[in-house]
N, C-alpha and C. Protein backbone atom coordinates (compact mmCIF):
# COMPACT_ATOMS: atom_id res chain seq x y z
N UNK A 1 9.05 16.66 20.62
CA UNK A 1 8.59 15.41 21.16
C UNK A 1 7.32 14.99 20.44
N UNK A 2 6.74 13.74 20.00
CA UNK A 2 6.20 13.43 19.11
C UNK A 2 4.40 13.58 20.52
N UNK A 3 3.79 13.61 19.66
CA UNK A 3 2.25 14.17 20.08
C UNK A 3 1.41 13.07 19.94
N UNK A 4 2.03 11.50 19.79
CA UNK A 4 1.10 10.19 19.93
C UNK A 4 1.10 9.98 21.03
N UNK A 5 -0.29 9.27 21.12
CA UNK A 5 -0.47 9.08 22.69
C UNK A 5 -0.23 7.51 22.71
N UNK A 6 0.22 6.74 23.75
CA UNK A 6 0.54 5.22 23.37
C UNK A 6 -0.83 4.81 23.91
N UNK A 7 -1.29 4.00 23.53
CA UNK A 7 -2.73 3.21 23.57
C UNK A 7 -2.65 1.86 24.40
N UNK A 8 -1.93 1.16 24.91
CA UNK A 8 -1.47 0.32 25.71
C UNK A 8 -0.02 0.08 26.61
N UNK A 9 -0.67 -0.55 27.57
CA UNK A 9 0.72 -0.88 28.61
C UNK A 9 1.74 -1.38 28.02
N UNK A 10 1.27 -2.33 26.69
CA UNK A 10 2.44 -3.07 26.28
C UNK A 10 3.24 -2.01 25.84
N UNK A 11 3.23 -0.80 24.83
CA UNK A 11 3.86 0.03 24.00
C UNK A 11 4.87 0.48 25.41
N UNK A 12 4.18 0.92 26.50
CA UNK A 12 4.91 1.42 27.77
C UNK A 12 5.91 0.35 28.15
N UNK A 13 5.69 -1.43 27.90
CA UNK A 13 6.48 -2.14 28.29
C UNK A 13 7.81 -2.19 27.74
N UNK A 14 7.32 -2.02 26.51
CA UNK A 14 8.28 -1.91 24.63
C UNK A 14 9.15 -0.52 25.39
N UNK A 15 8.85 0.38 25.56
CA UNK A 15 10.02 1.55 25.70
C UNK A 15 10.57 1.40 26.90
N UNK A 16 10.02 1.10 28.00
CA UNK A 16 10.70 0.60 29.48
C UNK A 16 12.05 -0.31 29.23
N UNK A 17 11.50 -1.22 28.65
CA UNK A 17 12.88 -2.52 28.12
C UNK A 17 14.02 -1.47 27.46
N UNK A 18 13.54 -0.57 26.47
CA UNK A 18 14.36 -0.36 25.87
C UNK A 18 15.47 0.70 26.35
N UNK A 19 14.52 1.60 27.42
CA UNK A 19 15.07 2.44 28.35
C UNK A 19 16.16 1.79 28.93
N UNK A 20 15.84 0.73 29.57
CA UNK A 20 16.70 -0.08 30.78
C UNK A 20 18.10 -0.97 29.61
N UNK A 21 17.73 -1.33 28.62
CA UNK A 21 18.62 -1.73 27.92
C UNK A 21 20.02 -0.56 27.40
N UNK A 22 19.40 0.72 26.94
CA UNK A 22 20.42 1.42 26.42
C UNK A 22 20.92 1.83 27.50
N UNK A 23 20.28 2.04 28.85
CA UNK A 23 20.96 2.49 30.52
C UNK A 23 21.82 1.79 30.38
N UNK A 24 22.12 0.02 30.53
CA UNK A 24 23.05 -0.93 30.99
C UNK A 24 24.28 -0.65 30.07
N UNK A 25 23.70 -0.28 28.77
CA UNK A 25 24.97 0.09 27.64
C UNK A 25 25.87 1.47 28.12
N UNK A 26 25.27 1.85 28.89
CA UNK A 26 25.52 3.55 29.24
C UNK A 26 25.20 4.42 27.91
N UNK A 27 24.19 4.12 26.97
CA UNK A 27 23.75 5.01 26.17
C UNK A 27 22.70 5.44 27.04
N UNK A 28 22.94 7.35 27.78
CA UNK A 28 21.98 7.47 28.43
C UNK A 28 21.48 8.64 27.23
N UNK A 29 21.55 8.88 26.39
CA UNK A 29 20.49 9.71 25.18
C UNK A 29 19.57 9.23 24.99
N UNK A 30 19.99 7.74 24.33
CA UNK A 30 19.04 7.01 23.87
C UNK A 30 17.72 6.56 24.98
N UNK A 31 18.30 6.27 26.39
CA UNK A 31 17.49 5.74 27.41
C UNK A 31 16.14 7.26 27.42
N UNK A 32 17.29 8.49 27.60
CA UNK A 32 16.28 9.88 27.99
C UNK A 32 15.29 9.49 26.88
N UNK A 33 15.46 9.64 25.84
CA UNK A 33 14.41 9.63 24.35
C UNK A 33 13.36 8.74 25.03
N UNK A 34 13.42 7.50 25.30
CA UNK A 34 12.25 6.41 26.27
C UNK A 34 11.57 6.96 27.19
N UNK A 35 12.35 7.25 27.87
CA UNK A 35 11.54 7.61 29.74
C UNK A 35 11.00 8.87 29.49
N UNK A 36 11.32 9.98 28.36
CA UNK A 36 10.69 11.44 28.52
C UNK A 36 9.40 10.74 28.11
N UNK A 37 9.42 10.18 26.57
CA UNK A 37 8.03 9.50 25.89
C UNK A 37 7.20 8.88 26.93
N UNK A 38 7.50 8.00 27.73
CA UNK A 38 6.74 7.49 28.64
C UNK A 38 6.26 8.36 30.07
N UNK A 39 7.04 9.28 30.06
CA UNK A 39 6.42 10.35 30.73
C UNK A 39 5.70 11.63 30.27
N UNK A 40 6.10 11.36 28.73
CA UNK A 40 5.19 12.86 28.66
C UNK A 40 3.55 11.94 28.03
N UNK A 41 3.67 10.78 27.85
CA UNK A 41 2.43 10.07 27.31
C UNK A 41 1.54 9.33 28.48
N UNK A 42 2.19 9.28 29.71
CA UNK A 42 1.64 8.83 31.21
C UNK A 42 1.33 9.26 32.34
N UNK A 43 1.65 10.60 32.05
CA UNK A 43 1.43 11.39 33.24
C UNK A 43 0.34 12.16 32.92
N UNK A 44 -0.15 12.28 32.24
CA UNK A 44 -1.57 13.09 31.75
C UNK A 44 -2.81 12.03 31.71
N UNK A 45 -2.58 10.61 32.07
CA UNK A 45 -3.87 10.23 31.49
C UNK A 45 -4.18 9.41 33.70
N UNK A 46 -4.59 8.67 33.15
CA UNK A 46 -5.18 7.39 34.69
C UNK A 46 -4.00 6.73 34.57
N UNK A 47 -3.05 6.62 33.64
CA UNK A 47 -1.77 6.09 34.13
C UNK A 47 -0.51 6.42 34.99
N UNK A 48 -0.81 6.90 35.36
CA UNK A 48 0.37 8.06 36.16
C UNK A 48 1.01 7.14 36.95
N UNK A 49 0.74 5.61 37.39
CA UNK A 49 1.41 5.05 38.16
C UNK A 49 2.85 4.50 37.31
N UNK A 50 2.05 4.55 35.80
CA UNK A 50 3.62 3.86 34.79
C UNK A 50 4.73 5.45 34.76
N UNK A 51 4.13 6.12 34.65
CA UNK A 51 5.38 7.09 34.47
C UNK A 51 6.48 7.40 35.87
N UNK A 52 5.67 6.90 36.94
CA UNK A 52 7.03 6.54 38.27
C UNK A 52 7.68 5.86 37.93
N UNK A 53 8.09 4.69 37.03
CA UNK A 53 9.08 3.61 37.42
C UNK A 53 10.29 4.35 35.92
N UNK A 54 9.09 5.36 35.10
CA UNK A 54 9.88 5.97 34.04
C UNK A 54 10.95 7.21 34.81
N UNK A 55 10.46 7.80 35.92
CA UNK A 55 10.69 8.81 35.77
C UNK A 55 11.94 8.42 37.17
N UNK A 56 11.72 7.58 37.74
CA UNK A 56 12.83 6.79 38.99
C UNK A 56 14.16 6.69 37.91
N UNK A 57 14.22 6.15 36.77
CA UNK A 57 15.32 5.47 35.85
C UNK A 57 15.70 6.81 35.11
N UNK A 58 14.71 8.18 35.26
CA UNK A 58 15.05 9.07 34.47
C UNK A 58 16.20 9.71 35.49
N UNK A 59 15.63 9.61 37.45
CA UNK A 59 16.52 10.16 37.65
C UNK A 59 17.87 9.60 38.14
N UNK A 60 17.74 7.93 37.89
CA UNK A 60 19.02 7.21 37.91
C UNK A 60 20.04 7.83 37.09
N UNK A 61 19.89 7.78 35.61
CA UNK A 61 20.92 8.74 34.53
C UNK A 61 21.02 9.68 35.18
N UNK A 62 20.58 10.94 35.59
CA UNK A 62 21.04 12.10 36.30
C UNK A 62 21.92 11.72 37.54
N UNK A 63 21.91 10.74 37.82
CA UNK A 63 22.32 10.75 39.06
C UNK A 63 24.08 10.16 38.54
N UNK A 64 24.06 9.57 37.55
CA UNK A 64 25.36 8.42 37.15
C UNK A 64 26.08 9.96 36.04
N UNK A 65 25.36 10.44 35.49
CA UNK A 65 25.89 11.86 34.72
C UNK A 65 26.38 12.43 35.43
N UNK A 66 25.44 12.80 36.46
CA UNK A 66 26.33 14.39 37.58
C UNK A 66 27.24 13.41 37.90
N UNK A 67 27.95 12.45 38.44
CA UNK A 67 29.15 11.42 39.29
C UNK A 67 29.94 11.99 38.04
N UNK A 68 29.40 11.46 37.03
CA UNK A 68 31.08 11.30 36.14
C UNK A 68 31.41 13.19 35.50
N UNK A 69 29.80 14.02 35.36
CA UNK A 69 30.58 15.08 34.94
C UNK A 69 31.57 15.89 35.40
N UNK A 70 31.43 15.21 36.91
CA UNK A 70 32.06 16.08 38.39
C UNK A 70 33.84 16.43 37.81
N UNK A 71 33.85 14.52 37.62
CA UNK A 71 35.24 14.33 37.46
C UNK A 71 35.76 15.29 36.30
N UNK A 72 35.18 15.43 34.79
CA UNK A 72 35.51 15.73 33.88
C UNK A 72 35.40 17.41 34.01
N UNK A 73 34.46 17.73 34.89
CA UNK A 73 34.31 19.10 34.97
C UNK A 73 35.64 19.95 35.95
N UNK A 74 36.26 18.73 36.83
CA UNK A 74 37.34 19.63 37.72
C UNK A 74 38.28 19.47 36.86
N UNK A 75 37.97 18.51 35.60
CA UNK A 75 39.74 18.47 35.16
C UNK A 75 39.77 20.22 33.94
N UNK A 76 38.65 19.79 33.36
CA UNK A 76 38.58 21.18 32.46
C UNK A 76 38.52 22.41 33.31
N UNK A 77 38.12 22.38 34.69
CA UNK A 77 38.17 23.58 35.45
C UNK A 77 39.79 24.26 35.75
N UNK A 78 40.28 22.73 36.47
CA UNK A 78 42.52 22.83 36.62
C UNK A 78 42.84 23.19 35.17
N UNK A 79 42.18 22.69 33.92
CA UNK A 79 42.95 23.22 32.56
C UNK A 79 42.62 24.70 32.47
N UNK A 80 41.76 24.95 32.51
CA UNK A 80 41.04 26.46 32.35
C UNK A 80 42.00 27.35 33.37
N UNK A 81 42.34 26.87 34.79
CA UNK A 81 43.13 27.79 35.58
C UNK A 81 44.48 27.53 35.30
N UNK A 82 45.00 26.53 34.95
CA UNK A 82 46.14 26.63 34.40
C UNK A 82 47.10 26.89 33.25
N UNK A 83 46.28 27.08 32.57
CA UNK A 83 46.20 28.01 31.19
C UNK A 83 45.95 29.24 30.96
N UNK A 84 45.17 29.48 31.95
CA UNK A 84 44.67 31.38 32.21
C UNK A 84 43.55 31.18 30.90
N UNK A 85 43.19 30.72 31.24
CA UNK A 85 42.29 30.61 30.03
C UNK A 85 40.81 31.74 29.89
N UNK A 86 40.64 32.83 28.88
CA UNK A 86 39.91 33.81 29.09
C UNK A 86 38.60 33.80 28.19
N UNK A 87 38.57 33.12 27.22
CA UNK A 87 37.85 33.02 26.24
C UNK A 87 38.06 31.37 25.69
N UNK A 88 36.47 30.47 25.81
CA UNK A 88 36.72 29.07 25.38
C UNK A 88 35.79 28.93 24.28
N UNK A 89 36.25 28.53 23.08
CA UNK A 89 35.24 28.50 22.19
C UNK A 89 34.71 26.90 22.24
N UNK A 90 33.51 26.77 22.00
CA UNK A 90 32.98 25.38 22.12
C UNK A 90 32.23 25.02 20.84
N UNK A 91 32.83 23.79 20.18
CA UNK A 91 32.55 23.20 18.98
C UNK A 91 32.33 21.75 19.22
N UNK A 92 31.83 21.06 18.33
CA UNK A 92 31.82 19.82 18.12
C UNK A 92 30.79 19.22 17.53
N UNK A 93 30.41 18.17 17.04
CA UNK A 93 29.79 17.71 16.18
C UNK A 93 28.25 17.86 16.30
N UNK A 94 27.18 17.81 14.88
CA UNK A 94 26.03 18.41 15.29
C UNK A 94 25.07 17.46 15.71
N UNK A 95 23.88 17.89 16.58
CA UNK A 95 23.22 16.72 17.19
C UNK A 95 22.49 15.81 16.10
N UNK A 96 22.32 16.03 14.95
CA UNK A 96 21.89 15.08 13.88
C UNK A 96 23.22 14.13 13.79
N UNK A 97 23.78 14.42 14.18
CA UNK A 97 24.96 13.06 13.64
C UNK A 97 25.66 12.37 14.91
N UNK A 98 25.41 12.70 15.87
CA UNK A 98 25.62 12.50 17.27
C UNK A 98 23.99 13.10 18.01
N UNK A 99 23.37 12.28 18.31
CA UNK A 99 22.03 12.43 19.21
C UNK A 99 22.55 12.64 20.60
N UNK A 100 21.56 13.22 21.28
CA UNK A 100 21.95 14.18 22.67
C UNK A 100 23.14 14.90 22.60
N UNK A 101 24.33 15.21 21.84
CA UNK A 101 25.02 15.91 22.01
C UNK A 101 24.89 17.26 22.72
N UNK A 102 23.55 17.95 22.43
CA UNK A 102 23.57 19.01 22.73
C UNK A 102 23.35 19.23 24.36
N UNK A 103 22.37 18.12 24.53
CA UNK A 103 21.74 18.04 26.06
C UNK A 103 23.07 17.90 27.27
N UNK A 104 23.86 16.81 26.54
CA UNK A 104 25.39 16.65 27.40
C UNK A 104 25.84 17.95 27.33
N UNK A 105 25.72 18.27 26.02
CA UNK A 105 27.33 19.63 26.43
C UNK A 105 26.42 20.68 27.09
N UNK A 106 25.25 21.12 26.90
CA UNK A 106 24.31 22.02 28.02
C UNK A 106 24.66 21.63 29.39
N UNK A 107 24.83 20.19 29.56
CA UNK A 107 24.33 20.10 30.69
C UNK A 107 25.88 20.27 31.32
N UNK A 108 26.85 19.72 30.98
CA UNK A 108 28.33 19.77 31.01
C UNK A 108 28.65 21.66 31.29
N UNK A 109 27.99 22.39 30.49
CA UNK A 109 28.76 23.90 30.46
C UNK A 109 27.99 23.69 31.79
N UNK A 110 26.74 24.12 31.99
CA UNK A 110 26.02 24.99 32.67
C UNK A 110 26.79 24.59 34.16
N UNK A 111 27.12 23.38 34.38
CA UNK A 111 28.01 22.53 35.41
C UNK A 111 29.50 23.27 35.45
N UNK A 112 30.41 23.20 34.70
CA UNK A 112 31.43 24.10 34.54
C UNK A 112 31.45 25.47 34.59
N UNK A 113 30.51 26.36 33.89
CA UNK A 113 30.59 27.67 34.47
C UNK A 113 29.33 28.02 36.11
N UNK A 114 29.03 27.03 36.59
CA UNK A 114 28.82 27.48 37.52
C UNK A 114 30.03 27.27 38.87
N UNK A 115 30.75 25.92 38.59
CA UNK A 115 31.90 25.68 38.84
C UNK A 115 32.87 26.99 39.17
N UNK A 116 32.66 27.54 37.85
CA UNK A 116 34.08 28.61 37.73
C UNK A 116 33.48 29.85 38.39
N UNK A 117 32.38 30.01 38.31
CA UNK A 117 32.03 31.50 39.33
C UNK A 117 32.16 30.92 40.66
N UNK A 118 31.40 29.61 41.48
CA UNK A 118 32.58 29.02 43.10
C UNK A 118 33.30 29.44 43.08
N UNK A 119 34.45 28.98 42.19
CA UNK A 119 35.88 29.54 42.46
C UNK A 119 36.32 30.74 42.27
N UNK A 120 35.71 31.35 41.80
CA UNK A 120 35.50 32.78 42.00
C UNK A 120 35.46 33.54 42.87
N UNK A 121 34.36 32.80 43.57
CA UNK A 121 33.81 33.81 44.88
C UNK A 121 34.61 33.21 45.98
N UNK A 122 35.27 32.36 46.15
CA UNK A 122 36.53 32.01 47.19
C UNK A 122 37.38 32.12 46.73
């Protein structure tokens, strides 16, 4: 994460817009990249009131991610049990060429194998 500090509200206004713009697109990578900056550059100084409206929209995306990973996570969970599936290797493209990739599929496994130990224990 970059170590400039923003020097005005406007710069905070400039990434807010842009936050809320890539949200409406459902690019939520691009939105996280905004709202972390505006929180890791607002919460340390007398501004701390701008990094609430950053960190409300940070946990809107979490909130619209967990809805849809739910879905995608029971379907790979029914493939995984219906396959007997014992060993999953996980590939796909690297986060330089696809941004947040990594953060989704972290956030996607850690959701799925906690999934699969539930069903486990019932």
């Amino acid at each position: 994460m970059s170590t400039k500090k923003f020097q005005s509200v406007n710069e905070y206004n400039i990434l807010l817009q842009a936050a809320k713009k890539e949200y409406n697109k459902e690019n939520y990578s691009a939105s996280i990249c905004s709202l972390t900056s505006i929180i890791d550059n607002f919460s340390h100084h007398n501004n701390q009131e701008l990094a609430i409206e950053a960190k409300f929209w940070l946990a809107k995306i979490f909130e619209k991610e967990k809805d849809c990973t739910k879905i995608k996570i029971d379907q790979v969970l029914d493939w995984i049990k219906n396959n007997k599936i014992e060993h999953l290797n996980v590939a796909g493209p690297r986060e330089r060429t696809s941004p947040g990739i990594y953060e989704n599929t972290l956030l996607f496994m850690g959701y799925l194998l906690k999934k699969l130990e539930e069903s486990q224990i019932n």
